[in-house]
PDB file of N, CA and C in Angstrom:
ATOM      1  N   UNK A   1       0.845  -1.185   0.000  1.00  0.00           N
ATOM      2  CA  UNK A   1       0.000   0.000   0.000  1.00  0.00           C
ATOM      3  C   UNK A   1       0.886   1.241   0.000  1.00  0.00           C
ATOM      4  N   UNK A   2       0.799   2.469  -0.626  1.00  0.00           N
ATOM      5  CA  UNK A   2       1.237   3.584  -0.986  1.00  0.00           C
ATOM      6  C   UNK A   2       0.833   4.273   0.602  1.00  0.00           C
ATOM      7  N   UNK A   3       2.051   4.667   0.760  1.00  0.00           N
ATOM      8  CA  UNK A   3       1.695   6.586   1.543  1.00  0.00           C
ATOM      9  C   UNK A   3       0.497   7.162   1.146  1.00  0.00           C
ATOM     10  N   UNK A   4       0.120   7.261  -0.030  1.00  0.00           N
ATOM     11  CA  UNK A   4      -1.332   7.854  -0.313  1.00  0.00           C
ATOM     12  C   UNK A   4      -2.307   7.462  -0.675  1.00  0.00           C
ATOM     13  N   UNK A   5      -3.688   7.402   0.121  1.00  0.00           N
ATOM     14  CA  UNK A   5      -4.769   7.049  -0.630  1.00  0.00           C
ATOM     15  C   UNK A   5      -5.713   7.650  -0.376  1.00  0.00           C
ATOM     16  N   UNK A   6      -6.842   7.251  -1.081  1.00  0.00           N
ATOM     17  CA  UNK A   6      -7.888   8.106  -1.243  1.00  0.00           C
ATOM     18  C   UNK A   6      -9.170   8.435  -0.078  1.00  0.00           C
ATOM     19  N   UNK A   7      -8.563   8.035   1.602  1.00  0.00           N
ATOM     20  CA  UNK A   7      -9.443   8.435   2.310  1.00  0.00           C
ATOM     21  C   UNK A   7      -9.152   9.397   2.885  1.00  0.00           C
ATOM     22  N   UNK A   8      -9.380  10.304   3.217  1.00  0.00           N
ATOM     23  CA  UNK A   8      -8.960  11.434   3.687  1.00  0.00           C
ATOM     24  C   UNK A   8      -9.195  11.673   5.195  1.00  0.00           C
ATOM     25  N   UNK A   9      -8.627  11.711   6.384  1.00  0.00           N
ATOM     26  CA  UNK A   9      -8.405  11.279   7.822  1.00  0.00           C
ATOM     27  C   UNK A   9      -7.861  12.797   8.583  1.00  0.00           C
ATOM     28  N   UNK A  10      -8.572  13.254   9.627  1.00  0.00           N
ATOM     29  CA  UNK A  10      -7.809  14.071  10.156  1.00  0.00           C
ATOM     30  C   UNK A  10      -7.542  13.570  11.686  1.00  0.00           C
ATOM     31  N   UNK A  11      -8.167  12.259  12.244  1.00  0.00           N
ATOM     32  CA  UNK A  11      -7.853  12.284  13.677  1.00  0.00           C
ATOM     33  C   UNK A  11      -7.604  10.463  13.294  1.00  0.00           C
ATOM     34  N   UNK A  12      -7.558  10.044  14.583  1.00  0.00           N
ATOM     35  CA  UNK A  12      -6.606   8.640  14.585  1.00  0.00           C
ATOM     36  C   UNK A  12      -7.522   8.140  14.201  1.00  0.00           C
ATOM     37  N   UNK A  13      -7.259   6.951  13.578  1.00  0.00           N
ATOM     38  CA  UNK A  13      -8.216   5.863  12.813  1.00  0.00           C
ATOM     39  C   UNK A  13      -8.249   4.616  14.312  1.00  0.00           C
ATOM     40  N   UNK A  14      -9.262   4.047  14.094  1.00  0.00           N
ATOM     41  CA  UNK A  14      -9.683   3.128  14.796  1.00  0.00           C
ATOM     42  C   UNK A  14      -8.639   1.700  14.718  1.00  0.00           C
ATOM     43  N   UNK A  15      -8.119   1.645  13.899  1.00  0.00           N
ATOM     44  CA  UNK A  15      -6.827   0.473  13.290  1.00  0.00           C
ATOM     45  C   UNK A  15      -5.684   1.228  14.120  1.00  0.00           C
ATOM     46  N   UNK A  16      -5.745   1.795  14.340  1.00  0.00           N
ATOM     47  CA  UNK A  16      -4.303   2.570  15.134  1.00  0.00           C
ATOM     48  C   UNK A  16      -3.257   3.643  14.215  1.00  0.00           C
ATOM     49  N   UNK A  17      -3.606   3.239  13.112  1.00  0.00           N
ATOM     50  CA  UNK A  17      -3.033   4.580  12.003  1.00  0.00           C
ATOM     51  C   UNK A  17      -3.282   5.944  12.376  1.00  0.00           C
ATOM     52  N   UNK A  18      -2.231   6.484  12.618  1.00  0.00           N
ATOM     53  CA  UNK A  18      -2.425   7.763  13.519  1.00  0.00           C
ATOM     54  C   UNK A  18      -2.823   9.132  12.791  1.00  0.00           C
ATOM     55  N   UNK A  19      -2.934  10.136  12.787  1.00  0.00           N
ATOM     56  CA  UNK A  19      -3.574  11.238  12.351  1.00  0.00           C
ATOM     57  C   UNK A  19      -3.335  11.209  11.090  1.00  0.00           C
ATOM     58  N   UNK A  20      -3.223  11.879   9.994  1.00  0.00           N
ATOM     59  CA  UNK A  20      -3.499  11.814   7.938  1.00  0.00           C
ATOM     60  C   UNK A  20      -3.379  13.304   7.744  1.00  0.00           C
ATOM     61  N   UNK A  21      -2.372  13.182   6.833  1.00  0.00           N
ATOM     62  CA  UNK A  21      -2.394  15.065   6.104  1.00  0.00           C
ATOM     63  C   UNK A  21      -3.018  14.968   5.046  1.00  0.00           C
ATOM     64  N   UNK A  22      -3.979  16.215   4.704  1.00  0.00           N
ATOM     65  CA  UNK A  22      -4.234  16.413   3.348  1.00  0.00           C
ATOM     66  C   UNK A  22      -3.334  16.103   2.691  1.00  0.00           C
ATOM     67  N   UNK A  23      -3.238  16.083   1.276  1.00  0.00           N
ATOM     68  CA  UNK A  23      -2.640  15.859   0.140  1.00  0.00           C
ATOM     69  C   UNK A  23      -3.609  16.603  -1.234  1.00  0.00           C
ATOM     70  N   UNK A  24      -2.884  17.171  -2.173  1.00  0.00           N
ATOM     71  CA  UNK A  24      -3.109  17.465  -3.606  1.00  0.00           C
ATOM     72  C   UNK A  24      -3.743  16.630  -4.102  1.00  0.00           C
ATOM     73  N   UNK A  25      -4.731  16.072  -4.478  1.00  0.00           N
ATOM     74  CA  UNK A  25      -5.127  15.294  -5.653  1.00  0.00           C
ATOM     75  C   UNK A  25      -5.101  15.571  -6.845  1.00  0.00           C
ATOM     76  N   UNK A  26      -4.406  16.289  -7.199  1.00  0.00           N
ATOM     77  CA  UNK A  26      -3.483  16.991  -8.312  1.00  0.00           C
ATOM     78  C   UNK A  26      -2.216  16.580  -8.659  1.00  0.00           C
ATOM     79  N   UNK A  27      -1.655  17.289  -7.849  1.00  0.00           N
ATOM     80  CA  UNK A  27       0.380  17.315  -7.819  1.00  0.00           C
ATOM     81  C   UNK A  27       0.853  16.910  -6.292  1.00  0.00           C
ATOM     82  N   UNK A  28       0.219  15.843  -5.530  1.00  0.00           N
ATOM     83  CA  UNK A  28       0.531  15.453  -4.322  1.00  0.00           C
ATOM     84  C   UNK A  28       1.560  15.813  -3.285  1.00  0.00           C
ATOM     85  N   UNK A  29       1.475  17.624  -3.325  1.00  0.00           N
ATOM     86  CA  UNK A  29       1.533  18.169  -2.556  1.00  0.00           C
ATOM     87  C   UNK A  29       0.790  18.103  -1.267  1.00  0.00           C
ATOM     88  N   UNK A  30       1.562  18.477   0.329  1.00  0.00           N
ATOM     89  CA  UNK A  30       0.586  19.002   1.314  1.00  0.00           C
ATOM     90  C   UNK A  30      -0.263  20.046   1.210  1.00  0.00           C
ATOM     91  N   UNK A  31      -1.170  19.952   1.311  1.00  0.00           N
ATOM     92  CA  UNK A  31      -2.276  20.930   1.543  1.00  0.00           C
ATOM     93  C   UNK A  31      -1.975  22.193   2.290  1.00  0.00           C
ATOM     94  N   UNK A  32      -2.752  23.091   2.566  1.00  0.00           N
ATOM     95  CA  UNK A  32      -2.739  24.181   3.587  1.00  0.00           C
ATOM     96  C   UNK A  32      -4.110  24.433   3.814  1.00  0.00           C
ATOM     97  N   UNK A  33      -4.607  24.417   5.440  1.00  0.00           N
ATOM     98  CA  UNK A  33      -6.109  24.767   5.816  1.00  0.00           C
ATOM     99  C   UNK A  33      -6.081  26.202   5.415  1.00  0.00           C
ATOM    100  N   UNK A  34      -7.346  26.537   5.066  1.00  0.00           N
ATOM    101  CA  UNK A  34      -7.887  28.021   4.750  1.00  0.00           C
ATOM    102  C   UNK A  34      -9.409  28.117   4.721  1.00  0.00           C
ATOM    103  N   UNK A  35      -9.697  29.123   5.254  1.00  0.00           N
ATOM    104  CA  UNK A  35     -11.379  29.802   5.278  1.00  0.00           C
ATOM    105  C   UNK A  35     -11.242  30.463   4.893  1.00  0.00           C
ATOM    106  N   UNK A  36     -10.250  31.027   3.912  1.00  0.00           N
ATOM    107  CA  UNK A  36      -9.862  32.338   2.906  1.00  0.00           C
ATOM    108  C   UNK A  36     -10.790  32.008   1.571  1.00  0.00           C
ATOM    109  N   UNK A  37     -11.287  31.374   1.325  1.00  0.00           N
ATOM    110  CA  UNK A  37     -11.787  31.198   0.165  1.00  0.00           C
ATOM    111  C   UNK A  37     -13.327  30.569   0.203  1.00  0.00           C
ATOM    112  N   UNK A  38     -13.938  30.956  -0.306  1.00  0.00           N
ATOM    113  CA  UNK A  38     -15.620  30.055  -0.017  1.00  0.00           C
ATOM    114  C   UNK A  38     -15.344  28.791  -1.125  1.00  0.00           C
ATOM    115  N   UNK A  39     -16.262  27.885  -0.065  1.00  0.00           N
ATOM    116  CA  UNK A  39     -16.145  26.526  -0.690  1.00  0.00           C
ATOM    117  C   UNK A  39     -14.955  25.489  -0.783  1.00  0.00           C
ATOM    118  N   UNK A  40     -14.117  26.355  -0.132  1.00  0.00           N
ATOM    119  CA  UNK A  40     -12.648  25.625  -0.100  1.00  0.00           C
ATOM    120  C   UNK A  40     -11.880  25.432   1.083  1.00  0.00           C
ATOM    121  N   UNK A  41     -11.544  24.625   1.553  1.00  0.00           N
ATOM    122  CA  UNK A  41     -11.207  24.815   2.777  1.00  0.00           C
ATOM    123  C   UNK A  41      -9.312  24.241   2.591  1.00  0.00           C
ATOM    124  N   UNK A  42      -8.871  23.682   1.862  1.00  0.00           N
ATOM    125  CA  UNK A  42      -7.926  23.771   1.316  1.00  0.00           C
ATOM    126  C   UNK A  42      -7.569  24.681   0.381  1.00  0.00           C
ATOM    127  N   UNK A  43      -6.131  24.436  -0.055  1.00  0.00           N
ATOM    128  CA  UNK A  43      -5.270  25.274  -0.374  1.00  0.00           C
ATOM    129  C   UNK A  43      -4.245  24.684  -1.013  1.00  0.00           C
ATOM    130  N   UNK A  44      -3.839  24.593  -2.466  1.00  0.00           N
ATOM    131  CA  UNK A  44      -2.566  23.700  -2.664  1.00  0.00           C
ATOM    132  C   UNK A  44      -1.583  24.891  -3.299  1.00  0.00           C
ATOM    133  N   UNK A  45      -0.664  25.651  -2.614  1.00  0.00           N
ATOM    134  CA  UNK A  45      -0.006  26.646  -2.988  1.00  0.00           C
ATOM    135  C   UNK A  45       1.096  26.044  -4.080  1.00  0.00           C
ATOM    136  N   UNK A  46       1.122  24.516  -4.584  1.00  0.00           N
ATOM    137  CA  UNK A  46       1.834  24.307  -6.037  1.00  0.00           C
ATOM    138  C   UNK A  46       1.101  24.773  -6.890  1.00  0.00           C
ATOM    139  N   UNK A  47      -0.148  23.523  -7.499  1.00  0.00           N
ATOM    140  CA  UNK A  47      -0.680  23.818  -8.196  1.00  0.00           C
ATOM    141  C   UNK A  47      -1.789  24.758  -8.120  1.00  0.00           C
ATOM    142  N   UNK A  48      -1.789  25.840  -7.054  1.00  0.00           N
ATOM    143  CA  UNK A  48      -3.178  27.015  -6.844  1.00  0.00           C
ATOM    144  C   UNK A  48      -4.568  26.253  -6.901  1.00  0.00           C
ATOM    145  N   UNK A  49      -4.557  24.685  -6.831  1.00  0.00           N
ATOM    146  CA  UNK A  49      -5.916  24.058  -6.832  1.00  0.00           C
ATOM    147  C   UNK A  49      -6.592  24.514  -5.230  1.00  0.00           C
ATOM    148  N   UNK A  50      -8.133  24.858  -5.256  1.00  0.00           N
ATOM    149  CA  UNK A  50      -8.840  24.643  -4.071  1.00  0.00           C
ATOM    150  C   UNK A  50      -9.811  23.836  -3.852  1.00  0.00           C
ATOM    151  N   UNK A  51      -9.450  23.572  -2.647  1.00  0.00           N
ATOM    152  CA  UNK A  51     -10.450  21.698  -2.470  1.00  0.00           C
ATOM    153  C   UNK A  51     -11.339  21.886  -1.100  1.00  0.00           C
ATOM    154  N   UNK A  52     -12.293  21.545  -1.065  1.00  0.00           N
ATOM    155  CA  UNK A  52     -13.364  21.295  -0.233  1.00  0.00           C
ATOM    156  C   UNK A  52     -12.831  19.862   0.932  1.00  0.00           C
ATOM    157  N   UNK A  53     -13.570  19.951   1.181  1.00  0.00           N
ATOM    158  CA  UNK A  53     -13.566  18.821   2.989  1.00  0.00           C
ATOM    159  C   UNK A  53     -13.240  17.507   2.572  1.00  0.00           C
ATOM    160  N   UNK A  54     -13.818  16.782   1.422  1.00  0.00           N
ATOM    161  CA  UNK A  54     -13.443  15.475   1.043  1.00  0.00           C
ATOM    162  C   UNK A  54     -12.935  15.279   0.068  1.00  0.00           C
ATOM    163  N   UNK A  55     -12.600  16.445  -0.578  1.00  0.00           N
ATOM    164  CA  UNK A  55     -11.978  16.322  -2.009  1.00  0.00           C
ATOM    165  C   UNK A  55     -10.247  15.685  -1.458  1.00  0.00           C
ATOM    166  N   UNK A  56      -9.461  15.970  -0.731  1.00  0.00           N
ATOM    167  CA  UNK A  56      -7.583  15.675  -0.543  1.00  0.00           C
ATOM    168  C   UNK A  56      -7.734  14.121  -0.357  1.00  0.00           C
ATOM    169  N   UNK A  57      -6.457  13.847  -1.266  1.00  0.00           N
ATOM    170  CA  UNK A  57      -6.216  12.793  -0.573  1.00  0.00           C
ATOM    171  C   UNK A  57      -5.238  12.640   0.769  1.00  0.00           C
ATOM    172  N   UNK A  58      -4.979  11.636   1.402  1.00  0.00           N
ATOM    173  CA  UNK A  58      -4.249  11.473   2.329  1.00  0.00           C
ATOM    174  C   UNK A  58      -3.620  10.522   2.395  1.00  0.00           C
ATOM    175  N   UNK A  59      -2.495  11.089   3.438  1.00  0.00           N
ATOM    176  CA  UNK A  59      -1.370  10.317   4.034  1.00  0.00           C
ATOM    177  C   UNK A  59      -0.837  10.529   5.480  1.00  0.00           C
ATOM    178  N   UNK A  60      -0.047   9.397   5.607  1.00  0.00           N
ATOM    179  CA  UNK A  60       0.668   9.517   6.854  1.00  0.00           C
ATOM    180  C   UNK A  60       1.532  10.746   6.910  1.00  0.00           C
ATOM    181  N   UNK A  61       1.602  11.195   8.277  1.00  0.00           N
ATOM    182  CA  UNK A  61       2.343  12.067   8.268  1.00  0.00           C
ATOM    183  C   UNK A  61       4.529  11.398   8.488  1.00  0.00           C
ATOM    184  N   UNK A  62       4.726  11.866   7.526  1.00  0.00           N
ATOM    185  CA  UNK A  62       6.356  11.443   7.694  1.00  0.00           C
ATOM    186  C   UNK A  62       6.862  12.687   8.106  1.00  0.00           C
ATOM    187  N   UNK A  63       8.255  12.808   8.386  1.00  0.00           N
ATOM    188  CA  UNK A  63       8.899  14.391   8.505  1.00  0.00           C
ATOM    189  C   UNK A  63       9.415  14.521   7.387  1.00  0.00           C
ATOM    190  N   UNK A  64       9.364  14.585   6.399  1.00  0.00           N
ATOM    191  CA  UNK A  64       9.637  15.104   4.761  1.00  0.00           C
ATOM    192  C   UNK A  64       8.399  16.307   4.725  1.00  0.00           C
ATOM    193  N   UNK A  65       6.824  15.162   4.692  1.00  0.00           N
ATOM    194  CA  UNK A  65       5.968  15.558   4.259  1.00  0.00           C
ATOM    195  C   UNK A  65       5.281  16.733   5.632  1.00  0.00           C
ATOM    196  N   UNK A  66       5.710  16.584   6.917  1.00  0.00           N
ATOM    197  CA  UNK A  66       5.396  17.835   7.585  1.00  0.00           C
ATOM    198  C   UNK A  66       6.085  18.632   7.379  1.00  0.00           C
ATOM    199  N   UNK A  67       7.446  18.689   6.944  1.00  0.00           N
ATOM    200  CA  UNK A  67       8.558  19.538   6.828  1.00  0.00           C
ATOM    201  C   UNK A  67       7.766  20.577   5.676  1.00  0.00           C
ATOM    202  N   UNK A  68       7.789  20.463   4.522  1.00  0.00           N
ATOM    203  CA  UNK A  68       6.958  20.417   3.253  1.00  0.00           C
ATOM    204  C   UNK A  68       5.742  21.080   3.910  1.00  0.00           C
ATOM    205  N   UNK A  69       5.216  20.960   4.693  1.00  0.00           N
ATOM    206  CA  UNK A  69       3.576  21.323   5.206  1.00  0.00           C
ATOM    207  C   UNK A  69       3.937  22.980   5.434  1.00  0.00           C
ATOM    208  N   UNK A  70       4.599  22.683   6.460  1.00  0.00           N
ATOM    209  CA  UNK A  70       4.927  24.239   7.365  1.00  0.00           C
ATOM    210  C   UNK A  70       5.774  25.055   6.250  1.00  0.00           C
ATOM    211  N   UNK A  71       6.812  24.535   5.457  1.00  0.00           N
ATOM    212  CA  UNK A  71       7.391  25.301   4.245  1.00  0.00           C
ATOM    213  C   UNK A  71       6.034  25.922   3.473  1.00  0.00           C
ATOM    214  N   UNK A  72       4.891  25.418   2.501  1.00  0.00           N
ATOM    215  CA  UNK A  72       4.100  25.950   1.980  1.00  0.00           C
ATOM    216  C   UNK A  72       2.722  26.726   2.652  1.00  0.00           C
ATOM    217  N   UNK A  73       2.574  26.525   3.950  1.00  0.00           N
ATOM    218  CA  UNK A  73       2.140  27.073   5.176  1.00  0.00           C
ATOM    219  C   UNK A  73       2.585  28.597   5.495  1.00  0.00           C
ATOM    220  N   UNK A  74       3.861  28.297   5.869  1.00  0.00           N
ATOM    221  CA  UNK A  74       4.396  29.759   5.578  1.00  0.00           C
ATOM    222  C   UNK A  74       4.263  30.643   4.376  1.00  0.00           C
ATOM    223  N   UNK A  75       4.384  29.833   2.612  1.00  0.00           N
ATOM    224  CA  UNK A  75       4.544  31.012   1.817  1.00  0.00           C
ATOM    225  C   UNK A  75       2.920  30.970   2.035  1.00  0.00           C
ATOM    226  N   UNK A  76       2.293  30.499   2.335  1.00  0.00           N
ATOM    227  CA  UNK A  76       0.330  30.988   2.465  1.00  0.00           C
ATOM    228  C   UNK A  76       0.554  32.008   3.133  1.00  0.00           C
ATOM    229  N   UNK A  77       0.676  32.041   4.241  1.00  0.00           N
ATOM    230  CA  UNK A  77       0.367  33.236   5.237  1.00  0.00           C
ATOM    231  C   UNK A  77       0.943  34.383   4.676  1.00  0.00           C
ATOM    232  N   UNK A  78       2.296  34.248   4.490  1.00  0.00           N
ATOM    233  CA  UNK A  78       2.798  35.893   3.735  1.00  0.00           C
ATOM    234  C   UNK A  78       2.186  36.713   2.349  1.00  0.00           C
ATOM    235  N   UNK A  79       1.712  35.284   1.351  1.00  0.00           N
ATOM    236  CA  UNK A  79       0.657  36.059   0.282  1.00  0.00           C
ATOM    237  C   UNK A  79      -0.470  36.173   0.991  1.00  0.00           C
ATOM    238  N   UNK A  80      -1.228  35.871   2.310  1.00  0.00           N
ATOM    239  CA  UNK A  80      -2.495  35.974   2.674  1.00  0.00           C
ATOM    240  C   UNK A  80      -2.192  37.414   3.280  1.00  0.00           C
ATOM    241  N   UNK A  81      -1.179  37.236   4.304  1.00  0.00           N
ATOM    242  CA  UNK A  81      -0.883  38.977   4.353  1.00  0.00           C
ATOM    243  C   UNK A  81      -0.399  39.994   3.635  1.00  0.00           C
ATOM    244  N   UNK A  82       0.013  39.892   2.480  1.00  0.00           N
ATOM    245  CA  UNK A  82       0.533  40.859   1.564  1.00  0.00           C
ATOM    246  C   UNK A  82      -1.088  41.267   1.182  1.00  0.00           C
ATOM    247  N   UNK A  83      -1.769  40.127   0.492  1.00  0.00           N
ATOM    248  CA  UNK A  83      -3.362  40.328   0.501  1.00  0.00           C
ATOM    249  C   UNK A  83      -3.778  41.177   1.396  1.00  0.00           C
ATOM    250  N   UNK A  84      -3.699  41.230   2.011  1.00  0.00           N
ATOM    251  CA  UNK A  84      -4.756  41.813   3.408  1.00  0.00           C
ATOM    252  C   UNK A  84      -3.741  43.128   3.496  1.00  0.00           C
ATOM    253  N   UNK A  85      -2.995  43.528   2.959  1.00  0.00           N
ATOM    254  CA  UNK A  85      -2.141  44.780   3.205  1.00  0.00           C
ATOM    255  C   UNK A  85      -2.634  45.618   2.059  1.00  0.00           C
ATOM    256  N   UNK A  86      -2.966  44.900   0.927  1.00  0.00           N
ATOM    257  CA  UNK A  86      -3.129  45.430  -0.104  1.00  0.00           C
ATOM    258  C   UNK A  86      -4.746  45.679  -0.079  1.00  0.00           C
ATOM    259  N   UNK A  87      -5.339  45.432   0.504  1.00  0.00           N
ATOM    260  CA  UNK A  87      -6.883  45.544   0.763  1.00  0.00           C
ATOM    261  C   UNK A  87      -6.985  46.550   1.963  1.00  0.00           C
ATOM    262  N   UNK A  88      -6.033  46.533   2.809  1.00  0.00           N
ATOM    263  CA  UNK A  88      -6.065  48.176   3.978  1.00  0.00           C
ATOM    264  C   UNK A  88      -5.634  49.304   3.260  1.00  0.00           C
ATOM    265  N   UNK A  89      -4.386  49.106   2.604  1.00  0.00           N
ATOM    266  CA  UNK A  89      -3.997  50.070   2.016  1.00  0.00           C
ATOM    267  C   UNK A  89      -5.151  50.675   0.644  1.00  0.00           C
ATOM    268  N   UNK A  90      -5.982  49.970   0.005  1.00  0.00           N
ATOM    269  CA  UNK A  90      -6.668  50.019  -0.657  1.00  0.00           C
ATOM    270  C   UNK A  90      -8.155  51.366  -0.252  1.00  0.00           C
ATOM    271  N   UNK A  91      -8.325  50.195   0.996  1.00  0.00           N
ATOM    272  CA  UNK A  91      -9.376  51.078   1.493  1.00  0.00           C
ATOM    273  C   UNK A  91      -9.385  52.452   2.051  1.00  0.00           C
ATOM    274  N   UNK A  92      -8.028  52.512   2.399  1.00  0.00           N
ATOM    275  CA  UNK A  92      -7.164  53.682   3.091  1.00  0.00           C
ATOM    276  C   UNK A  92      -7.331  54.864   2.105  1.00  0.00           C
ATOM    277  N   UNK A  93      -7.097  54.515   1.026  1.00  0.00           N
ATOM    278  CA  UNK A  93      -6.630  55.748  -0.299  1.00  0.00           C
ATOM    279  C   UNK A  93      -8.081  56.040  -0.965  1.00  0.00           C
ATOM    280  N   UNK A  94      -9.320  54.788  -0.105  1.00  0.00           N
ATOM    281  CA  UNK A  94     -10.813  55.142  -0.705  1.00  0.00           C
ATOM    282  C   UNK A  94     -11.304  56.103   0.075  1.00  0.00           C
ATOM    283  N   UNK A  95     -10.777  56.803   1.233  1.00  0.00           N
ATOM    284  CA  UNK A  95     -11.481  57.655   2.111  1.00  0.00           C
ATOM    285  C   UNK A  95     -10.870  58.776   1.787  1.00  0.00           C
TER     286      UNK A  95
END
């Protein structure tokens, strides 16, 4: 059996398989959570795909693939805040 398949898991499985990261069902990248977007609650900052609650696939978490998590985690947050800078500053220059 592959690192990845197609059930998607966020807390321990009853078999003892322990917690599951999103995954890309695209370009099997880690995911990134977001409520930045309607209808999407993922985030795949490779391929810019957005995925809903059961759309990712999953996997075990290894330290490659958390390593990888928090790397594309981070570039989220800094375009989510450059976003949000550019939307104050926006509104700023509307008054």
């Amino acid at each position: 059996m592959s690192a990845i398949d197609d059930s998607f898991r966020t807390l321990p499985l009853p078999d003892g398989r322990g917690p599951r990261m999103a995954i890309c069902p695209k370009c099997a990248e880690p995911l990134v959570s977001t409520l930045e977007f309607r209808g999407a609650e993922f985030i795949c900052m490779v391929c810019r795909g957005l995925f809903g609650f059961m759309a990712p696939l999953s996997a075990a978490p290894t330290s490659e693939l958390e390593s990888r998590h928090e790397e594309l985690r981070l570039h989220y947050e800094t375009e989510r805040a450059a976003r949000e800078e550019k939307l104050i500053s926006q509104n700023s220059a509307d008054r």
